[in-house]
PDB file of N, CA and C in Angstrom:
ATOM      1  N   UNK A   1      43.901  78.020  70.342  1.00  0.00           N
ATOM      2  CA  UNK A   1      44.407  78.903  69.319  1.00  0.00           C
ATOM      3  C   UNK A   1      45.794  79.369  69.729  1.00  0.00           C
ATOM      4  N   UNK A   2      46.645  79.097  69.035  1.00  0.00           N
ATOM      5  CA  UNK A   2      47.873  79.834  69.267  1.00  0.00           C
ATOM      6  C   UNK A   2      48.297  81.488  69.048  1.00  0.00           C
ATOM      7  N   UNK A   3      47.827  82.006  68.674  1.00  0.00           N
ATOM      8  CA  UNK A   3      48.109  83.283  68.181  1.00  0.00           C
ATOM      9  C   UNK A   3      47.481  84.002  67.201  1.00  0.00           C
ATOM     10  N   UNK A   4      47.293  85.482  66.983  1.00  0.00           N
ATOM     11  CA  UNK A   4      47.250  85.901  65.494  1.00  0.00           C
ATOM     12  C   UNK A   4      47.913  86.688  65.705  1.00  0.00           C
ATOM     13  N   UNK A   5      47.882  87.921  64.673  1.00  0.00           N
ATOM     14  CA  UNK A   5      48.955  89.065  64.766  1.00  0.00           C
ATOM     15  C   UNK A   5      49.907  88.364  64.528  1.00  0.00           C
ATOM     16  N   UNK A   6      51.476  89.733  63.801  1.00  0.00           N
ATOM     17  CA  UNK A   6      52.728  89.844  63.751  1.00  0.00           C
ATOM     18  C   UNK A   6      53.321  88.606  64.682  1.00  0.00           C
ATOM     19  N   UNK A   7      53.325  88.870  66.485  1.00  0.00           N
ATOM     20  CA  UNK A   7      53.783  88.148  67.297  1.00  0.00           C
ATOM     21  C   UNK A   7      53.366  86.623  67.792  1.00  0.00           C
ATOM     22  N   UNK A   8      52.708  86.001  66.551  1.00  0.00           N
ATOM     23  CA  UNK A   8      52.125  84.884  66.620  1.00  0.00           C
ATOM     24  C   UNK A   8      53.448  83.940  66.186  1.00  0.00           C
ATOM     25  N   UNK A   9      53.424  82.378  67.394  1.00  0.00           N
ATOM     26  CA  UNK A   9      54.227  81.697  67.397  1.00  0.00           C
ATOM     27  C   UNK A   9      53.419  80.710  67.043  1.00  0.00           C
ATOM     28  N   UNK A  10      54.319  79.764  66.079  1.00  0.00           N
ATOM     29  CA  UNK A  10      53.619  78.832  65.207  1.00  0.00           C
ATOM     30  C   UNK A  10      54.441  77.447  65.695  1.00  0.00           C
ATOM     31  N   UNK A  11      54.033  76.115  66.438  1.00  0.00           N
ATOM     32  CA  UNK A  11      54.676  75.105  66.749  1.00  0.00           C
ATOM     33  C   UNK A  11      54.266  74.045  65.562  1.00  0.00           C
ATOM     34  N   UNK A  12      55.165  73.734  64.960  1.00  0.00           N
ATOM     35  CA  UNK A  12      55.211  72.246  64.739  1.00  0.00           C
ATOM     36  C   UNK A  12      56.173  71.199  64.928  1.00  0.00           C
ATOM     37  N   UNK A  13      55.159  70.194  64.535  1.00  0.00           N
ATOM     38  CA  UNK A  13      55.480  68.779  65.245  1.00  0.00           C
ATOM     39  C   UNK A  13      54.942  68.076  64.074  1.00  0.00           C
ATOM     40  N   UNK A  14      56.623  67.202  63.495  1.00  0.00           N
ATOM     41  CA  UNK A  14      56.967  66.322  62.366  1.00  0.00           C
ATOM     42  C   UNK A  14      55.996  65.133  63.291  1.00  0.00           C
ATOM     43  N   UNK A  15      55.442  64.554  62.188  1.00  0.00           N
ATOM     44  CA  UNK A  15      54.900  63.441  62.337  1.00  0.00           C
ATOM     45  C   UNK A  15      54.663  62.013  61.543  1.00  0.00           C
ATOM     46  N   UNK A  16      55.448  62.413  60.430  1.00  0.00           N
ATOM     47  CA  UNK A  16      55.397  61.372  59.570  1.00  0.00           C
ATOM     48  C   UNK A  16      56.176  61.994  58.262  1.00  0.00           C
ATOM     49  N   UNK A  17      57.152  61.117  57.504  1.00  0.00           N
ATOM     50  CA  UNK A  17      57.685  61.707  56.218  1.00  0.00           C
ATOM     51  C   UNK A  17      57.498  60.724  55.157  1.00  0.00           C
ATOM     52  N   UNK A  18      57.443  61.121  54.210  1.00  0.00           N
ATOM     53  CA  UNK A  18      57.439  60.065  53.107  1.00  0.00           C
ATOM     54  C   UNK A  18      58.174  60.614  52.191  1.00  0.00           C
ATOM     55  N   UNK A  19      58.605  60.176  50.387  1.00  0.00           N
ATOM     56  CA  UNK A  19      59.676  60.165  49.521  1.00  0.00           C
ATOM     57  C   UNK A  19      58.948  59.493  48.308  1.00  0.00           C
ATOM     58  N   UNK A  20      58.022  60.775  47.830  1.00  0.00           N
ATOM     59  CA  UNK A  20      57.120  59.538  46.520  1.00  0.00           C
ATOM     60  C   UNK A  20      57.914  59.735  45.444  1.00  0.00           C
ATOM     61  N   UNK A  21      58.760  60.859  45.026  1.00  0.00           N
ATOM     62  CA  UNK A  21      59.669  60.084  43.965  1.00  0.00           C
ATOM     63  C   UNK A  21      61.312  60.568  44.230  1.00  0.00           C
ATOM     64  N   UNK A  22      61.780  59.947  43.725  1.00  0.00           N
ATOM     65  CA  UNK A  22      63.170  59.585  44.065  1.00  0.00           C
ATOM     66  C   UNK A  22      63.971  59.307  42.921  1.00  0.00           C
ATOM     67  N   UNK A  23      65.559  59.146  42.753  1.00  0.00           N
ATOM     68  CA  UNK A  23      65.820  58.803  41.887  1.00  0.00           C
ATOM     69  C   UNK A  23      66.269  57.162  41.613  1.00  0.00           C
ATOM     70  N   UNK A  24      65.691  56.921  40.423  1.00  0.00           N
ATOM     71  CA  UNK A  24      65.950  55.113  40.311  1.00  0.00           C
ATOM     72  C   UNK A  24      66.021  54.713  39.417  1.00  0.00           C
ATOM     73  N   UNK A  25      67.314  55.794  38.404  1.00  0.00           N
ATOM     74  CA  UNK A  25      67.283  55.294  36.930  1.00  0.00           C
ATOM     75  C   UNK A  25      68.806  54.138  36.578  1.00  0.00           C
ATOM     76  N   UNK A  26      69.238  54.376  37.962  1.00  0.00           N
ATOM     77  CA  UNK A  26      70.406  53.611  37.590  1.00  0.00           C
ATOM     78  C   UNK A  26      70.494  52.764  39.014  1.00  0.00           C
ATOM     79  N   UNK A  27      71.381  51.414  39.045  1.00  0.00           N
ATOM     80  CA  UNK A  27      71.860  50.871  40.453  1.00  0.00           C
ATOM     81  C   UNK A  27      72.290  51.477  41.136  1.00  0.00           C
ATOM     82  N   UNK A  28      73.135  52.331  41.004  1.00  0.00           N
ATOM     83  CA  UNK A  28      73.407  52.948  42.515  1.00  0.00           C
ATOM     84  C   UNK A  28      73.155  53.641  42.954  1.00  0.00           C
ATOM     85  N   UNK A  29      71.899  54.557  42.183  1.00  0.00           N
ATOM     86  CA  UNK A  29      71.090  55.308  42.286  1.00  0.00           C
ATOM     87  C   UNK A  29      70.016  54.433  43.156  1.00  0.00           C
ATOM     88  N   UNK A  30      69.436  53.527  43.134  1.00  0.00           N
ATOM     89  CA  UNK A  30      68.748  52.829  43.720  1.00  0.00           C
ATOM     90  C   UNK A  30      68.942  52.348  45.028  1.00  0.00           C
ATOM     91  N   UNK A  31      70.464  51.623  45.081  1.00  0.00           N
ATOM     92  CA  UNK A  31      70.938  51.387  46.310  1.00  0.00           C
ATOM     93  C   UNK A  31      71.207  52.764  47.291  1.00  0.00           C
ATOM     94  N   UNK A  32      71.507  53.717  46.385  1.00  0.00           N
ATOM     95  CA  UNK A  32      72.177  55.201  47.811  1.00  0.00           C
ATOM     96  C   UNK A  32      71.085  55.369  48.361  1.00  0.00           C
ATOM     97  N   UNK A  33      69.414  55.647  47.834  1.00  0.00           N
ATOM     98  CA  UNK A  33      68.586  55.994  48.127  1.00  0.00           C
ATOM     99  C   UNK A  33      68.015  55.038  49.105  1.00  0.00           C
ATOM    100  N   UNK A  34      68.150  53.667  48.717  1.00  0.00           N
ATOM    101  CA  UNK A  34      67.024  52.523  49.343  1.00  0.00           C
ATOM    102  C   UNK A  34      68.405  52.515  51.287  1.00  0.00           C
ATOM    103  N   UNK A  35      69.749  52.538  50.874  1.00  0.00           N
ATOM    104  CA  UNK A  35      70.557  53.051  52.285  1.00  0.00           C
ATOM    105  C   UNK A  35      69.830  54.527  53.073  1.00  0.00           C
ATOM    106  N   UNK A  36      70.285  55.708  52.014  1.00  0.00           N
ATOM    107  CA  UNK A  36      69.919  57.036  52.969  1.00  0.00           C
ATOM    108  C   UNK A  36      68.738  57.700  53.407  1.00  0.00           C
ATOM    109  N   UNK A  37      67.530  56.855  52.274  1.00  0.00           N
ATOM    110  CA  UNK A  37      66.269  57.427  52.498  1.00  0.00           C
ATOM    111  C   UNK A  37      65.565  57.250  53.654  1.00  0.00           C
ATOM    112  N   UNK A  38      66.104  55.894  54.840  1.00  0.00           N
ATOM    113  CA  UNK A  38      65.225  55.621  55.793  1.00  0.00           C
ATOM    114  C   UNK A  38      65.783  56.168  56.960  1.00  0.00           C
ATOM    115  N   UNK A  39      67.556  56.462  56.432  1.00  0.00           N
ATOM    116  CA  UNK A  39      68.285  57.177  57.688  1.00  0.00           C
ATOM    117  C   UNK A  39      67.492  58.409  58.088  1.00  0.00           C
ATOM    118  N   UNK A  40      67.221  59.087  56.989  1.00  0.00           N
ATOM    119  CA  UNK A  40      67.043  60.937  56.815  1.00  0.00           C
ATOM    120  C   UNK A  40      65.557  61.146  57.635  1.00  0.00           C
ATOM    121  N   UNK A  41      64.951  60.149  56.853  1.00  0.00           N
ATOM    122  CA  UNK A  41      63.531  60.076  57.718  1.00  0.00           C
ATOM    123  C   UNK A  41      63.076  59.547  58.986  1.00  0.00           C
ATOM    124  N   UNK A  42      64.168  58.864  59.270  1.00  0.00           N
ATOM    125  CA  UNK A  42      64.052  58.865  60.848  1.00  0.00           C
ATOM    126  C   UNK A  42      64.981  59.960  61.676  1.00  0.00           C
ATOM    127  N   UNK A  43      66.080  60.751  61.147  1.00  0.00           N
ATOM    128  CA  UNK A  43      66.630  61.813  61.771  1.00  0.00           C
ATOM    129  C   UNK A  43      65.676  62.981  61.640  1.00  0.00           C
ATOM    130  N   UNK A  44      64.825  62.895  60.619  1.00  0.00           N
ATOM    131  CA  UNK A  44      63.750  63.984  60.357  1.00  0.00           C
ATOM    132  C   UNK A  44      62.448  64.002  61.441  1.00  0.00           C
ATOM    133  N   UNK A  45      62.418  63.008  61.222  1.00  0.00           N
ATOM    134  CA  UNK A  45      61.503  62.779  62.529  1.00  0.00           C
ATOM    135  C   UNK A  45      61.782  62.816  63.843  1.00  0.00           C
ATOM    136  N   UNK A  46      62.933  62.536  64.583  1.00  0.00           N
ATOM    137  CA  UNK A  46      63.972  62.468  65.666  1.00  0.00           C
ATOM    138  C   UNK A  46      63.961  64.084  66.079  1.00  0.00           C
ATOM    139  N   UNK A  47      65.060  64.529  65.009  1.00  0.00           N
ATOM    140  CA  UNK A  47      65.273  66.091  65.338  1.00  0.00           C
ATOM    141  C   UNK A  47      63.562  66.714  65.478  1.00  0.00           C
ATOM    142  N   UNK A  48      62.523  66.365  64.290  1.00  0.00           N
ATOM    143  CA  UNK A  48      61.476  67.223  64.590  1.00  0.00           C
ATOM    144  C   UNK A  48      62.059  68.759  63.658  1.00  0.00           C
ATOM    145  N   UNK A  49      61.034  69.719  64.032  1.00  0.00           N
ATOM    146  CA  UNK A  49      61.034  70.847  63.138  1.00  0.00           C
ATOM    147  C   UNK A  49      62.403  71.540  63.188  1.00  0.00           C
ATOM    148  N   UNK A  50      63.271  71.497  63.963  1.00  0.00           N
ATOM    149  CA  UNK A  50      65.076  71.746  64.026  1.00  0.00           C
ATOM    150  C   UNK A  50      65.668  70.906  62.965  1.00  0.00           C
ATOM    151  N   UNK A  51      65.096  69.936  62.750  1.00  0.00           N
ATOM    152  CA  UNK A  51      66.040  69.101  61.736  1.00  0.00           C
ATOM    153  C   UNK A  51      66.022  69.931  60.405  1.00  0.00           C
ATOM    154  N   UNK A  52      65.099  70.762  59.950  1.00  0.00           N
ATOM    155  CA  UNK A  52      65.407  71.918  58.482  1.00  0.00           C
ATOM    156  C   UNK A  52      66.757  72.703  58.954  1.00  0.00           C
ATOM    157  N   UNK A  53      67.485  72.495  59.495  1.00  0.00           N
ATOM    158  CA  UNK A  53      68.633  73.263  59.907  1.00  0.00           C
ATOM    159  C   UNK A  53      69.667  72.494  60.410  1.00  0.00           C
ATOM    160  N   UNK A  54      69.373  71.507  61.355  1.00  0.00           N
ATOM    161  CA  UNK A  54      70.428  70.626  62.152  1.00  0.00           C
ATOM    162  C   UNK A  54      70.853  68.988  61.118  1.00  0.00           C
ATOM    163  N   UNK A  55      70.029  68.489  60.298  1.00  0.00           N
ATOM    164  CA  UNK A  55      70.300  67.900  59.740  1.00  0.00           C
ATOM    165  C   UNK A  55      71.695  67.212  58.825  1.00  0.00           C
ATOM    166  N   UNK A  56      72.197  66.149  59.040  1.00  0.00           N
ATOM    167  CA  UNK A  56      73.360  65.944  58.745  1.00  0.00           C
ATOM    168  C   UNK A  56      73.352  65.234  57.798  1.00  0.00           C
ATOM    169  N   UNK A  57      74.627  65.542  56.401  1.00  0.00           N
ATOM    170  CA  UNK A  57      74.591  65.009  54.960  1.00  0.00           C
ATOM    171  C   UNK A  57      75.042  63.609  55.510  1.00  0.00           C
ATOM    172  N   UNK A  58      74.524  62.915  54.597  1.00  0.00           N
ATOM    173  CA  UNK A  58      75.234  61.287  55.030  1.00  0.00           C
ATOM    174  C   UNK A  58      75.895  61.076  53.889  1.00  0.00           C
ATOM    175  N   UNK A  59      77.396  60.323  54.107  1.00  0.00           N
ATOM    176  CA  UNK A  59      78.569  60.247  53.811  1.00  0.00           C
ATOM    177  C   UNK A  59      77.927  59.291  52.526  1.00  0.00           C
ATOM    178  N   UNK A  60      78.667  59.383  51.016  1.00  0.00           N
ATOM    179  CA  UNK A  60      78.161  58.690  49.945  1.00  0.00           C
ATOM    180  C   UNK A  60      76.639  59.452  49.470  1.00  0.00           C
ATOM    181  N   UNK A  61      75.708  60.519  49.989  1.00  0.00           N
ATOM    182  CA  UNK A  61      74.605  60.171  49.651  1.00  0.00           C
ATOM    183  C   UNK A  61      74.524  62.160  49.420  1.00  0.00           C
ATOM    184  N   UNK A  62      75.360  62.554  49.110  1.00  0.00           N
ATOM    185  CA  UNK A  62      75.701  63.891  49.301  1.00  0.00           C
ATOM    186  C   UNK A  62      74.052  64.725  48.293  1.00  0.00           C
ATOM    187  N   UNK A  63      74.058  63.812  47.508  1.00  0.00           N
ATOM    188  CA  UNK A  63      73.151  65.192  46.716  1.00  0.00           C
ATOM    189  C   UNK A  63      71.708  64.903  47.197  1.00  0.00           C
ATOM    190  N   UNK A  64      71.235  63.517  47.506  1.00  0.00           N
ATOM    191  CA  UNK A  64      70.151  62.843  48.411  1.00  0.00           C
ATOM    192  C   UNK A  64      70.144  63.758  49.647  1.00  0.00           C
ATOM    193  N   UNK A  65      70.558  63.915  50.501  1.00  0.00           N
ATOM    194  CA  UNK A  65      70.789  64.624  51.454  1.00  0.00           C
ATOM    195  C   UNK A  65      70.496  66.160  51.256  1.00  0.00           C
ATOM    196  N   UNK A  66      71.048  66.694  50.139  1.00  0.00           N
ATOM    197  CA  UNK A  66      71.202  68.219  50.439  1.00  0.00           C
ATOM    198  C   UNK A  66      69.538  68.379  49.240  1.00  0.00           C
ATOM    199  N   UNK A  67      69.324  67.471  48.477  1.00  0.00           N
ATOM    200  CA  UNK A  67      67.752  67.700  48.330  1.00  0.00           C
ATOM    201  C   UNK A  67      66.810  67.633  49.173  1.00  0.00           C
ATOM    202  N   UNK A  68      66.923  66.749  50.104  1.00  0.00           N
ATOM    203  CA  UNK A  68      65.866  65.737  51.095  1.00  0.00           C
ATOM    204  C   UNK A  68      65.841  67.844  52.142  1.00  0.00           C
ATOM    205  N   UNK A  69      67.115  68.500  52.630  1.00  0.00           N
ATOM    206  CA  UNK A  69      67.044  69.197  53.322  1.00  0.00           C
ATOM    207  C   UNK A  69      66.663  70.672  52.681  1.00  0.00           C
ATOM    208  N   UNK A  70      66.560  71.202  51.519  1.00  0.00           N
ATOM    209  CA  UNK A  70      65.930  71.803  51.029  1.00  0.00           C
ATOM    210  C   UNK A  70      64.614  71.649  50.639  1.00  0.00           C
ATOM    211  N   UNK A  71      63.655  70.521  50.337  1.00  0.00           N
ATOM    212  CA  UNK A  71      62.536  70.015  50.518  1.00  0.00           C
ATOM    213  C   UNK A  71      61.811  70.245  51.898  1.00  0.00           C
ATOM    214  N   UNK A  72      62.309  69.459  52.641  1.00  0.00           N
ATOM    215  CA  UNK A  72      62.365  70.018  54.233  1.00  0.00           C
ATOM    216  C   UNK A  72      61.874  71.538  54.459  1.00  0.00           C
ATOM    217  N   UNK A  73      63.206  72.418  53.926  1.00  0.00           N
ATOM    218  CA  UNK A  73      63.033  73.779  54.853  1.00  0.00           C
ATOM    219  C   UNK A  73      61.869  74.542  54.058  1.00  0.00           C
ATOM    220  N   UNK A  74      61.521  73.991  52.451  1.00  0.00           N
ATOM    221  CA  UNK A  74      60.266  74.298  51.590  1.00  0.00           C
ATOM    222  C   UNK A  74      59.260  74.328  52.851  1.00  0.00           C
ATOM    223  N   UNK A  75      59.265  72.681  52.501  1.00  0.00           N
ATOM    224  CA  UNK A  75      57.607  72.658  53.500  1.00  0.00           C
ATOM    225  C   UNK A  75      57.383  73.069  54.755  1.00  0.00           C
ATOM    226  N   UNK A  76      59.163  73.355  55.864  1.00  0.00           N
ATOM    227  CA  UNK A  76      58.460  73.888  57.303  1.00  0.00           C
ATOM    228  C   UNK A  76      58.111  75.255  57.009  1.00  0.00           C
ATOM    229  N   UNK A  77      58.737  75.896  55.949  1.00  0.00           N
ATOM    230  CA  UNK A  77      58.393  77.448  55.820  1.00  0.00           C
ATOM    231  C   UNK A  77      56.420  77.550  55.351  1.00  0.00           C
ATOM    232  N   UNK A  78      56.358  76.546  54.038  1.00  0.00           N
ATOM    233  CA  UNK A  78      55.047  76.455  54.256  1.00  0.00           C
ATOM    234  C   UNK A  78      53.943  76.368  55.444  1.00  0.00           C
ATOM    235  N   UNK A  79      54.494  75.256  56.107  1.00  0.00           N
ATOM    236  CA  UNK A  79      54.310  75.283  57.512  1.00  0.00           C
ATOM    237  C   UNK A  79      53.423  76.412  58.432  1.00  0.00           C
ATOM    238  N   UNK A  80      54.820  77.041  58.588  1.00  0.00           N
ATOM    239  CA  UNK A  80      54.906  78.277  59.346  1.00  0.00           C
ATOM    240  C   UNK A  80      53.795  79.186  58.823  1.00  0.00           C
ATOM    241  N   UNK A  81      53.221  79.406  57.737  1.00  0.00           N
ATOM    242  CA  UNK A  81      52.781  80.621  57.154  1.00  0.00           C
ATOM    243  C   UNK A  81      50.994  80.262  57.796  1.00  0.00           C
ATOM    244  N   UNK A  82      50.521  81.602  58.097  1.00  0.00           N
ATOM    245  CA  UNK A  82      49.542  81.623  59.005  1.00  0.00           C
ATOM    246  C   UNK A  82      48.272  80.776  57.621  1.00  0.00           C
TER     247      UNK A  82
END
């Protein structure tokens, strides 16, 4: 058991990401995603639970990126909650 109470520290550990929908209504919509989607998820996994914060936009893939990292800090906050 890790904790209860106020002063309870909560560890996690990324273990797998997935991307069930995405955008793919147009070609290059298809191509930015099918490039940045496997980068993000292996830096997501790499960094681990720091990556909701340390995570870096990849060049061309700007709005992919800054969704993928708000999604992210959604679910570690879910996460976190006792």
């Amino acid at each position: 058991m890790i904790g209860s109470g106020p002063s309870a520290k909560v560890s996690i550990k990324i273990l797998a990401v997935t991307w069930p929908i995405y955008p793919d209504h147009t070609p290059k919509s298809v191509y930015i995603n099918n490039q940045a989607l496997p980068l993000l998820q292996g830096e997501t996994i790499q960094l681990g639970a720091a990556s909701g914060t340390k995570l870096q936009n990849i060049s061309g893939a700007t709005h992919t990126s800054v969704a993928w990292q708000a999604s992210l800090q959604a679910a570690l906050a879910l996460a976190e909650k006792p």
